[in-house]
C-alpha atoms as a PDB file:
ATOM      1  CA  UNK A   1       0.000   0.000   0.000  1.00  0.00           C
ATOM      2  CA  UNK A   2       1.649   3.258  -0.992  1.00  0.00           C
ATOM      3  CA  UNK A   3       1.278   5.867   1.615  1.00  0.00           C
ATOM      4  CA  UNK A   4       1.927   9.551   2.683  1.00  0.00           C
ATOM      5  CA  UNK A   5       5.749   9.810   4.551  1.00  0.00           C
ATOM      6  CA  UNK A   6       7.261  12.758   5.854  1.00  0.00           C
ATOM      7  CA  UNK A   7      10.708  12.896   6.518  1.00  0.00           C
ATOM      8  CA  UNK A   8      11.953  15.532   8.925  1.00  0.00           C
ATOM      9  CA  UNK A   9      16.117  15.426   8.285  1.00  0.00           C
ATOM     10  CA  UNK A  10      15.982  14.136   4.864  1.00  0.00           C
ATOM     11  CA  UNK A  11      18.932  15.884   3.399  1.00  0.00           C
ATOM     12  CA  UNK A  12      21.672  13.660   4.971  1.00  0.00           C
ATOM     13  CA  UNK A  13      22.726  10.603   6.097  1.00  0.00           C
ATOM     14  CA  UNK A  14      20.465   7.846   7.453  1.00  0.00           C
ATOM     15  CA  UNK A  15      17.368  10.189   6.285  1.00  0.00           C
ATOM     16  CA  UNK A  16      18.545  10.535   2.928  1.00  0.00           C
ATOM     17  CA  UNK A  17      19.130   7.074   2.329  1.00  0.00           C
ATOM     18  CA  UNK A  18      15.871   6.500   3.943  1.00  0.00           C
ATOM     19  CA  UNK A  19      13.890   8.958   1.893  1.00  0.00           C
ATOM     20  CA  UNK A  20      15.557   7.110  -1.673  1.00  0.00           C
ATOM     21  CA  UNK A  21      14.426   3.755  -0.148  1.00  0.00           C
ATOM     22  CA  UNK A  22      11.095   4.884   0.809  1.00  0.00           C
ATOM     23  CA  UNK A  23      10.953   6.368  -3.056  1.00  0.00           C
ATOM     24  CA  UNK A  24      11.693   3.223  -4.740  1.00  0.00           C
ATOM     25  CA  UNK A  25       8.902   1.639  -3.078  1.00  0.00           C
ATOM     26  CA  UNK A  26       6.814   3.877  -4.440  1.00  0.00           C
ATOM     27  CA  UNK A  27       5.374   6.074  -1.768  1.00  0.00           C
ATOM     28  CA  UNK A  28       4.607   9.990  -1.865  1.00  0.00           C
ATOM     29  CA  UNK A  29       7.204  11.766   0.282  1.00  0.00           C
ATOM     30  CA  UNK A  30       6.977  14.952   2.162  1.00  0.00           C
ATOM     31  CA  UNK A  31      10.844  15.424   2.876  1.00  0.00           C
ATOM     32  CA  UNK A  32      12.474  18.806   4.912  1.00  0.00           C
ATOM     33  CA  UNK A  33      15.527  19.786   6.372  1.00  0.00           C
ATOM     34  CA  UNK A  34      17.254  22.976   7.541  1.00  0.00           C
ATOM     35  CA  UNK A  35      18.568  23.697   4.020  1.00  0.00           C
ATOM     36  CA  UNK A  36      16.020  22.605   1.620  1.00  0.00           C
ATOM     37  CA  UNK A  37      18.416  22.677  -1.327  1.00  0.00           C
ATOM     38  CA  UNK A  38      20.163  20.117   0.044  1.00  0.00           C
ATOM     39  CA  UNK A  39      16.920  18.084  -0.938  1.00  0.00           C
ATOM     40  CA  UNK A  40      16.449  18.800  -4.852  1.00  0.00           C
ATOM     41  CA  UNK A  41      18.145  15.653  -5.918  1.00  0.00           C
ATOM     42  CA  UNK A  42      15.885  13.572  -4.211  1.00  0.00           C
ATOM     43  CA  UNK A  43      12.842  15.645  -5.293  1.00  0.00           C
ATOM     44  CA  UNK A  44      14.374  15.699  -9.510  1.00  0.00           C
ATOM     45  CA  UNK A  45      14.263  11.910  -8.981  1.00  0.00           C
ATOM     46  CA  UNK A  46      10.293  11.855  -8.976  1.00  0.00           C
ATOM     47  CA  UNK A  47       9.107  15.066  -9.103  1.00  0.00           C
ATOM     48  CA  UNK A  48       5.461  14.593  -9.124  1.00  0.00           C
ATOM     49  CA  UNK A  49       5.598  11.763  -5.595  1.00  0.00           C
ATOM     50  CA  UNK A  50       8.296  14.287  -3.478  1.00  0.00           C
ATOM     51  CA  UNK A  51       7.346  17.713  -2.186  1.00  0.00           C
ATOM     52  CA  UNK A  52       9.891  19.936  -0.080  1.00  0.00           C
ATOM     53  CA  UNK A  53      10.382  22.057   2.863  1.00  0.00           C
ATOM     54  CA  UNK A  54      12.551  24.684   4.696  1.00  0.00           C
ATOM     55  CA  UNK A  55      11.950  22.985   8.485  1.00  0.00           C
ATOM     56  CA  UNK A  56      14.455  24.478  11.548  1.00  0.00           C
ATOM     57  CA  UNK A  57      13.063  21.849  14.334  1.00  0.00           C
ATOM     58  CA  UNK A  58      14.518  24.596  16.975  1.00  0.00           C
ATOM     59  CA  UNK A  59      12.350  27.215  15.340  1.00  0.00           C
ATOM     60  CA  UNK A  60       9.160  28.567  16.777  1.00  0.00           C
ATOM     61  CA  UNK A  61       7.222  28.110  13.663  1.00  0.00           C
ATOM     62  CA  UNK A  62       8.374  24.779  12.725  1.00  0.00           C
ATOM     63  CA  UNK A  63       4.866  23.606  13.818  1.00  0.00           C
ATOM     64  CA  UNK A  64       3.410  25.186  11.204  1.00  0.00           C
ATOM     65  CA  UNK A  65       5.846  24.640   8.263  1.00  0.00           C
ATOM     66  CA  UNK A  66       5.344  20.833   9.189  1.00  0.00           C
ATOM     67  CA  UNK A  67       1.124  21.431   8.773  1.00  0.00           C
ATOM     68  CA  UNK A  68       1.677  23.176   5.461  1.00  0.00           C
ATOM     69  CA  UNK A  69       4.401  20.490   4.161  1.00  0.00           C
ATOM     70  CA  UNK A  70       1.569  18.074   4.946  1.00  0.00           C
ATOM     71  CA  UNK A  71      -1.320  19.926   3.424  1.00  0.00           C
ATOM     72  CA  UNK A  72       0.606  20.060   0.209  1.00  0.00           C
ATOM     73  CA  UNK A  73       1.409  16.357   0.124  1.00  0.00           C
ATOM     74  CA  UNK A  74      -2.340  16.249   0.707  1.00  0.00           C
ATOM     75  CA  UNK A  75      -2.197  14.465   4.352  1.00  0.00           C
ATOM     76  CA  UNK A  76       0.187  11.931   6.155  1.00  0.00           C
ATOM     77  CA  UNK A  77       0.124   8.560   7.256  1.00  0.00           C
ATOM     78  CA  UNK A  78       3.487   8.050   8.633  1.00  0.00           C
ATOM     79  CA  UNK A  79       6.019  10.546  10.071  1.00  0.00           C
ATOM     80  CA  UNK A  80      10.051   9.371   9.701  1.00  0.00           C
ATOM     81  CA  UNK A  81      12.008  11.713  12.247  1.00  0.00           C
ATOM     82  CA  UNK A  82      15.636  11.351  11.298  1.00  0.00           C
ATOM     83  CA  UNK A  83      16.969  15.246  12.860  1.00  0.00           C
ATOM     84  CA  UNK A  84      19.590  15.869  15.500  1.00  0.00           C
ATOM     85  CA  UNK A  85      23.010  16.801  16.613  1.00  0.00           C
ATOM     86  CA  UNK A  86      25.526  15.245  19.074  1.00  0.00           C
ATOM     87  CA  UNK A  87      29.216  15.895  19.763  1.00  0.00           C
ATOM     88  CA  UNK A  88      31.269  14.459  22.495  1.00  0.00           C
ATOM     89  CA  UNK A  89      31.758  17.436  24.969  1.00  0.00           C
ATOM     90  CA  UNK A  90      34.389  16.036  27.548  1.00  0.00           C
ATOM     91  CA  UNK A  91      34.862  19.129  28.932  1.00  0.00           C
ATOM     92  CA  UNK A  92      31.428  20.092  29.230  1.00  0.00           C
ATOM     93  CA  UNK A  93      31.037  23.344  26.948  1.00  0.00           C
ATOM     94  CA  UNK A  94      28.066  25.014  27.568  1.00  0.00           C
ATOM     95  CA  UNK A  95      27.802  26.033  24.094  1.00  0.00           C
ATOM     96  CA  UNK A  96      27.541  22.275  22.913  1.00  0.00           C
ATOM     97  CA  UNK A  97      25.221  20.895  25.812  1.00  0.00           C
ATOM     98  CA  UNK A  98      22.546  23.248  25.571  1.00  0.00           C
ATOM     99  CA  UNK A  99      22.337  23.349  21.433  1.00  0.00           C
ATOM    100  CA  UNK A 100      22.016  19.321  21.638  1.00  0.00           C
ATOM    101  CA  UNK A 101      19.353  19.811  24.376  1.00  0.00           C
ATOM    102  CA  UNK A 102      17.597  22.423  22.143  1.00  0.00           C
ATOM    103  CA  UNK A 103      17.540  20.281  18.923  1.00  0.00           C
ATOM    104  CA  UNK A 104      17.299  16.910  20.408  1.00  0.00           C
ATOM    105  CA  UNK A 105      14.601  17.794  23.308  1.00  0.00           C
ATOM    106  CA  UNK A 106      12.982  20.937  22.404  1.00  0.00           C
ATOM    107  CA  UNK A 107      13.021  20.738  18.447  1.00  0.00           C
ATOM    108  CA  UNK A 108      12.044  16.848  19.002  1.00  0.00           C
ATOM    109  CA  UNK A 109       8.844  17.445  21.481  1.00  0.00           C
ATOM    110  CA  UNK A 110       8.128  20.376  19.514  1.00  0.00           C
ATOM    111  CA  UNK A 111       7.474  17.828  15.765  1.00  0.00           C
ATOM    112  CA  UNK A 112       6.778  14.695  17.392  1.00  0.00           C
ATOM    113  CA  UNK A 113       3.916  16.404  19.630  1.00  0.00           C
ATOM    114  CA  UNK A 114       3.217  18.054  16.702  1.00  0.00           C
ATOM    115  CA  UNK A 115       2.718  15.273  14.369  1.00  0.00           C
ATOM    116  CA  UNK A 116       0.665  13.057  17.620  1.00  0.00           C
ATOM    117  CA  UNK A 117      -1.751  16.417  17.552  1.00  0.00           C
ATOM    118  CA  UNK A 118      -2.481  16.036  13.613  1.00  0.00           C
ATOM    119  CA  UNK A 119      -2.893  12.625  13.833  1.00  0.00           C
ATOM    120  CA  UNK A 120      -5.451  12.962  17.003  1.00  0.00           C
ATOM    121  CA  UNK A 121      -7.531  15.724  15.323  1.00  0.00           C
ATOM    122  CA  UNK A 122      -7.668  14.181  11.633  1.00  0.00           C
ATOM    123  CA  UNK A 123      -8.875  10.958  13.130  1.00  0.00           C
ATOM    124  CA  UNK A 124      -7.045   9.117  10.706  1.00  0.00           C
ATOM    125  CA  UNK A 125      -4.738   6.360  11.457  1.00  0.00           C
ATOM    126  CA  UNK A 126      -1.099   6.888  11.730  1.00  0.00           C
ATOM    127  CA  UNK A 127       2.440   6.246  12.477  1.00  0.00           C
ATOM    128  CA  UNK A 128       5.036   7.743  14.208  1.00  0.00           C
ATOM    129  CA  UNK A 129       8.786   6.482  13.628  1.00  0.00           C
ATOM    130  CA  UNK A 130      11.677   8.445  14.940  1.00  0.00           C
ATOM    131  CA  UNK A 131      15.751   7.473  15.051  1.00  0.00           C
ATOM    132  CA  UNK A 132      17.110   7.838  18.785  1.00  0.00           C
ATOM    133  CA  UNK A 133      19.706   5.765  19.735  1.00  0.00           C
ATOM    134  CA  UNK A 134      21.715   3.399  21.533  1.00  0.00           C
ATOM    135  CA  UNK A 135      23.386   6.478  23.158  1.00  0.00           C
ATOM    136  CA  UNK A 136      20.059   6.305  25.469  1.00  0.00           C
ATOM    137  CA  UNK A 137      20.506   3.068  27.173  1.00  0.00           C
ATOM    138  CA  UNK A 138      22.816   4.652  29.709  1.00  0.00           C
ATOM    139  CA  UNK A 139      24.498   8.053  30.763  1.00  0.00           C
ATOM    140  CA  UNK A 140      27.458   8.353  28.881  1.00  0.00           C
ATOM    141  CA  UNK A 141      30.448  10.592  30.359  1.00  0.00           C
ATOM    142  CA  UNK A 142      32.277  11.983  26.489  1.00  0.00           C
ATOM    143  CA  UNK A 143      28.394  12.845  25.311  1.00  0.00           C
ATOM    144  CA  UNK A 144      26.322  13.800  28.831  1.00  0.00           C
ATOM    145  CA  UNK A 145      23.614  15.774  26.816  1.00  0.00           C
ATOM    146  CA  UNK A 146      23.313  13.484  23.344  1.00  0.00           C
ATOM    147  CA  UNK A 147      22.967  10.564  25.769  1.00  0.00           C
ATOM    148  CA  UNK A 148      20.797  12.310  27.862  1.00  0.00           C
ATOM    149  CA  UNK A 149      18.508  13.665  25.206  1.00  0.00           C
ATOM    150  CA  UNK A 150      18.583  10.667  23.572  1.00  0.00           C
ATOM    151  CA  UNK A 151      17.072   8.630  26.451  1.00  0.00           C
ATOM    152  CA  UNK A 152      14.338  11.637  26.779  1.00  0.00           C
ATOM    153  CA  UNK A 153      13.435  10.960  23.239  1.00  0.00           C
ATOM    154  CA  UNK A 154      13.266   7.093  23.388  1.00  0.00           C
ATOM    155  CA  UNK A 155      10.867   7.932  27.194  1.00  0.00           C
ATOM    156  CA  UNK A 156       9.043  10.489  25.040  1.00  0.00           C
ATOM    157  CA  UNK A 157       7.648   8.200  22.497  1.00  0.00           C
ATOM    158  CA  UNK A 158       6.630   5.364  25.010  1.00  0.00           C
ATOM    159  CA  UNK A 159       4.281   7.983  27.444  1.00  0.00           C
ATOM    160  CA  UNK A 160       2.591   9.339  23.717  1.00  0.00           C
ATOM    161  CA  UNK A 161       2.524   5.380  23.088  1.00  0.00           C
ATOM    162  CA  UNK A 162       0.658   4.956  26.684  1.00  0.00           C
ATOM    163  CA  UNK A 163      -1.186   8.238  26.081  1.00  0.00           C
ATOM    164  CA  UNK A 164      -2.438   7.096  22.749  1.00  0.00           C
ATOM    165  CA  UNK A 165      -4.142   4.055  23.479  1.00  0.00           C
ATOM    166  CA  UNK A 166      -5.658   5.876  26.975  1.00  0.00           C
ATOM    167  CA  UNK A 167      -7.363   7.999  24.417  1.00  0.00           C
ATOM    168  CA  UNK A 168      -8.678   5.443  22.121  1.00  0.00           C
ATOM    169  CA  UNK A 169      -6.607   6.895  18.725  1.00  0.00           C
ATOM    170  CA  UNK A 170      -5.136   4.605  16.242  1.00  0.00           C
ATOM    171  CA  UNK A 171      -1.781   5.778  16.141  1.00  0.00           C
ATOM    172  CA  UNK A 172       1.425   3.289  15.998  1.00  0.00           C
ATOM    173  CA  UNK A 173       5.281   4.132  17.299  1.00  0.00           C
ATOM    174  CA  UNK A 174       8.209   2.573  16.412  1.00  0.00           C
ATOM    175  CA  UNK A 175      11.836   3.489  18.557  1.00  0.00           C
ATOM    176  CA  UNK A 176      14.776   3.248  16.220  1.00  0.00           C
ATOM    177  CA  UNK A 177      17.967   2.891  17.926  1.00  0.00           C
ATOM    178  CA  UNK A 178      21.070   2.792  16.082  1.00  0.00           C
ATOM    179  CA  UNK A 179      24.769   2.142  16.844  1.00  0.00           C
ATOM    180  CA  UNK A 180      27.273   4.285  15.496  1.00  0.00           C
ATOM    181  CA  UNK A 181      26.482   5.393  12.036  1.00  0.00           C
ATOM    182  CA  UNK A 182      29.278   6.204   9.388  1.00  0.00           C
ATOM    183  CA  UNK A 183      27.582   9.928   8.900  1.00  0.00           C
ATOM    184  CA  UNK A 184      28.437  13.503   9.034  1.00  0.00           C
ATOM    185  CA  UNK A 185      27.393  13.431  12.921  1.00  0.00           C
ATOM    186  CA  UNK A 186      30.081  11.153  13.780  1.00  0.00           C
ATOM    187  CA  UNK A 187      32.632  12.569  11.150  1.00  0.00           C
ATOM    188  CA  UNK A 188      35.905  14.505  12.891  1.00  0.00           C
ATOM    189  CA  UNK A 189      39.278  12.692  14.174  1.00  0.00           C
ATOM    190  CA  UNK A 190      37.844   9.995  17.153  1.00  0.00           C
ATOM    191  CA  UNK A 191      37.482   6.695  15.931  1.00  0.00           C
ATOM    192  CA  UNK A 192      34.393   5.151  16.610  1.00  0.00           C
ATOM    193  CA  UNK A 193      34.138   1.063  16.762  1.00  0.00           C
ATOM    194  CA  UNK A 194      31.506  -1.058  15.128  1.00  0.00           C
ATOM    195  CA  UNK A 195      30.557   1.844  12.286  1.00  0.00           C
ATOM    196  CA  UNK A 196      27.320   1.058  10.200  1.00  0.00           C
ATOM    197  CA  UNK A 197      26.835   1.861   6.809  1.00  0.00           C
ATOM    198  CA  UNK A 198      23.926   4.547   6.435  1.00  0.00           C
ATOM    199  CA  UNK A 199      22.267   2.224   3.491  1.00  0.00           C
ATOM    200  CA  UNK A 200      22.362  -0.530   5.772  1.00  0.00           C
ATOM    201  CA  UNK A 201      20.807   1.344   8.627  1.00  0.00           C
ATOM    202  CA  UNK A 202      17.970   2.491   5.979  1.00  0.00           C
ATOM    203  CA  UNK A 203      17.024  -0.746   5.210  1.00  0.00           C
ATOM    204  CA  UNK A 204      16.620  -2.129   8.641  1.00  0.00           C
ATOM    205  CA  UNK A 205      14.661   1.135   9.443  1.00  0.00           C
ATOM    206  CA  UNK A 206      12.579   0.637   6.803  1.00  0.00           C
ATOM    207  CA  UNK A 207      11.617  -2.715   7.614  1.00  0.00           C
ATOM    208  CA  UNK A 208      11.224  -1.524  11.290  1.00  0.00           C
ATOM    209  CA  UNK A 209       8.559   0.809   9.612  1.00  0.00           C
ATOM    210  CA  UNK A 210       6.613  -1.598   7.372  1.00  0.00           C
ATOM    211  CA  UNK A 211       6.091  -3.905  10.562  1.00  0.00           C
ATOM    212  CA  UNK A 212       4.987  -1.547  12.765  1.00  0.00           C
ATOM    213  CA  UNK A 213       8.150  -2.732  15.036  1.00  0.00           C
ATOM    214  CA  UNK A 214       8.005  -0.999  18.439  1.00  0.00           C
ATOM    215  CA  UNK A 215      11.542  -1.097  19.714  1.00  0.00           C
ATOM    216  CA  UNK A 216      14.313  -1.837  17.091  1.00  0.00           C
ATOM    217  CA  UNK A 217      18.021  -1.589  17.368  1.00  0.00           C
ATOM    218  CA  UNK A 218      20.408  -1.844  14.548  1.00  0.00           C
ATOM    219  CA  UNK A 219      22.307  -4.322  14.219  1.00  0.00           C
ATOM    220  CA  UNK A 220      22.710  -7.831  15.983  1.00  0.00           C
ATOM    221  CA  UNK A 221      26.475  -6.513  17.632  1.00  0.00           C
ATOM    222  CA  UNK A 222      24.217  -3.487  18.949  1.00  0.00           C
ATOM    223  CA  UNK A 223      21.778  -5.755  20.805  1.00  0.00           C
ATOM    224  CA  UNK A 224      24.374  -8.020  22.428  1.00  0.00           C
ATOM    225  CA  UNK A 225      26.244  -4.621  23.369  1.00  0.00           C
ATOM    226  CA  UNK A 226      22.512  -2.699  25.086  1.00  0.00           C
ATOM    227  CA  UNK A 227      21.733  -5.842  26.409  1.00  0.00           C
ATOM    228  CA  UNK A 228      24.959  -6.100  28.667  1.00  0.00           C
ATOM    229  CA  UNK A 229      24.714  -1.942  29.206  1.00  0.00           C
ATOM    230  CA  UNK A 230      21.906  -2.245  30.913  1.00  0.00           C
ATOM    231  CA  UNK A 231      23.208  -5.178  33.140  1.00  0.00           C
ATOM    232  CA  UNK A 232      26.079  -3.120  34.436  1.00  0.00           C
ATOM    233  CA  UNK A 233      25.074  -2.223  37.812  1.00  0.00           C
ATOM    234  CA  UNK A 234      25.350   2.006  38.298  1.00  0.00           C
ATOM    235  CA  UNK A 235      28.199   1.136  40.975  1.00  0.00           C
ATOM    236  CA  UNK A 236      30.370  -0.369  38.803  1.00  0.00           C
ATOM    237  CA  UNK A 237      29.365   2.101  36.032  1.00  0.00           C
ATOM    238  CA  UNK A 238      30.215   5.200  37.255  1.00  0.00           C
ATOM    239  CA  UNK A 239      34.035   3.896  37.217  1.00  0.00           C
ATOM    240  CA  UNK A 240      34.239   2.786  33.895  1.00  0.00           C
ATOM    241  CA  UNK A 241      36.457   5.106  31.646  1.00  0.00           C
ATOM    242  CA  UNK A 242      35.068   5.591  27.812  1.00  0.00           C
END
């Protein structure tokens, strides 16, 4: 069945290759970023199924871009959220923490609520997919905020999840949690282990999506790795040097 997607963060790494994957299969897409020229050559390769838009998650009106970006794709089914920022910040720059907190908490709340409230006033039934991470499982000491944040959004998505079906609406949520992805947000001079190729990554998200998966994390090395995480008791955690 070919459906309505919009793709907030489509100009870039795992929501690019999503977006072309989601395009083969045939679907309309409703695709924004930041910098919406960054999103023509995805639009030139099927002009008449992709529509664009300018979308700033930390701005005030990005509420409202998403409504009209939906109105012109003539309504949505599923929304894709692929945005964010993270840096390691060992040394705790204030600059760094509180831009992650404003993109990954703020800008997130602020299209995620967003897209729960269309879905709840249209009636219609929908989906709600959004990439978080692995980074959430536990506190991490080189990235306090993007693990932080990333935990809020992974919490976020399971109270709309409980709040949803309180309410009666027919709206599904799927957590996609990643391991280190060979993109631009990891690119710079550390070396992270176990990198995953962003086509990979797409495909496993968009399976995630076409099952209605709740919880997913990429790949089989990732859920060996959370799985132990989450064992480590905070005791012996808080000693451990990354």
């Amino acid at each position: 069945m070919k459906k309505n997607i919009v793709i907030i963060g489509a100009s870039s790494g795992i929501g690019q290759e999503v977006a072309r994957l989601l395009l083969s299969k045939g679907h309309r897409l409703g695709i924004a970023a930041r910098r919406e020229d960054r999103l023509r050559a995805i639009q030139q390769e099927a002009s008449d199924r992709v529509v664009t838009a300018a979308i700033d998650v930390t701005s005030d009106d990005a509420p409202q871009r998403l409504r009209a970006l939906i109105d012109e794709l003539g309504g949505m089914d599923t929304l894709v959220y692929s945005s964010g920022v993270g840096k390691q910040n060992r040394e705790l720059t204030p600059e760094i923490e509180l831009n992650t907190v404003n993109t990954n908490a703020m800008g997130y709340a602020r299209m995620i609520g967003e897209a729960y409230r269309y879905f709840a006033e249209s009636g219609r039934e929908g989906h709600i997919a959004a990439i978080t991470s692995i980074a959430g499982t536990k506190g991490l000491g080189p990235a306090p905020s993007y693990s932080a944040t990333k935990a809020l959004q992974s919490n976020y998505l399971q109270a709309l999840e409980q709040q949803s079906n309180a309410r009666g609406l027919n709206i599904y949520f799927t957590d996609i949690r990643p391991g280190f992805v060979n993109t631009d947000l990891l690119s710079g001079d550390f070396r992270y282990p176990m990198m995953l190729k962003p086509d990979t990554v797409a495909r496993h998200i968009v399976d995630a999506i076409e099952h209605r998966r709740h919880i997913v994390v990429i790949d089989w090395k990732y859920r060996i790795l959370t799985a132990l995480w989450r064992r480590v008791p905070r005791c012996v955690w808080r000693h451990i040097k990354l």
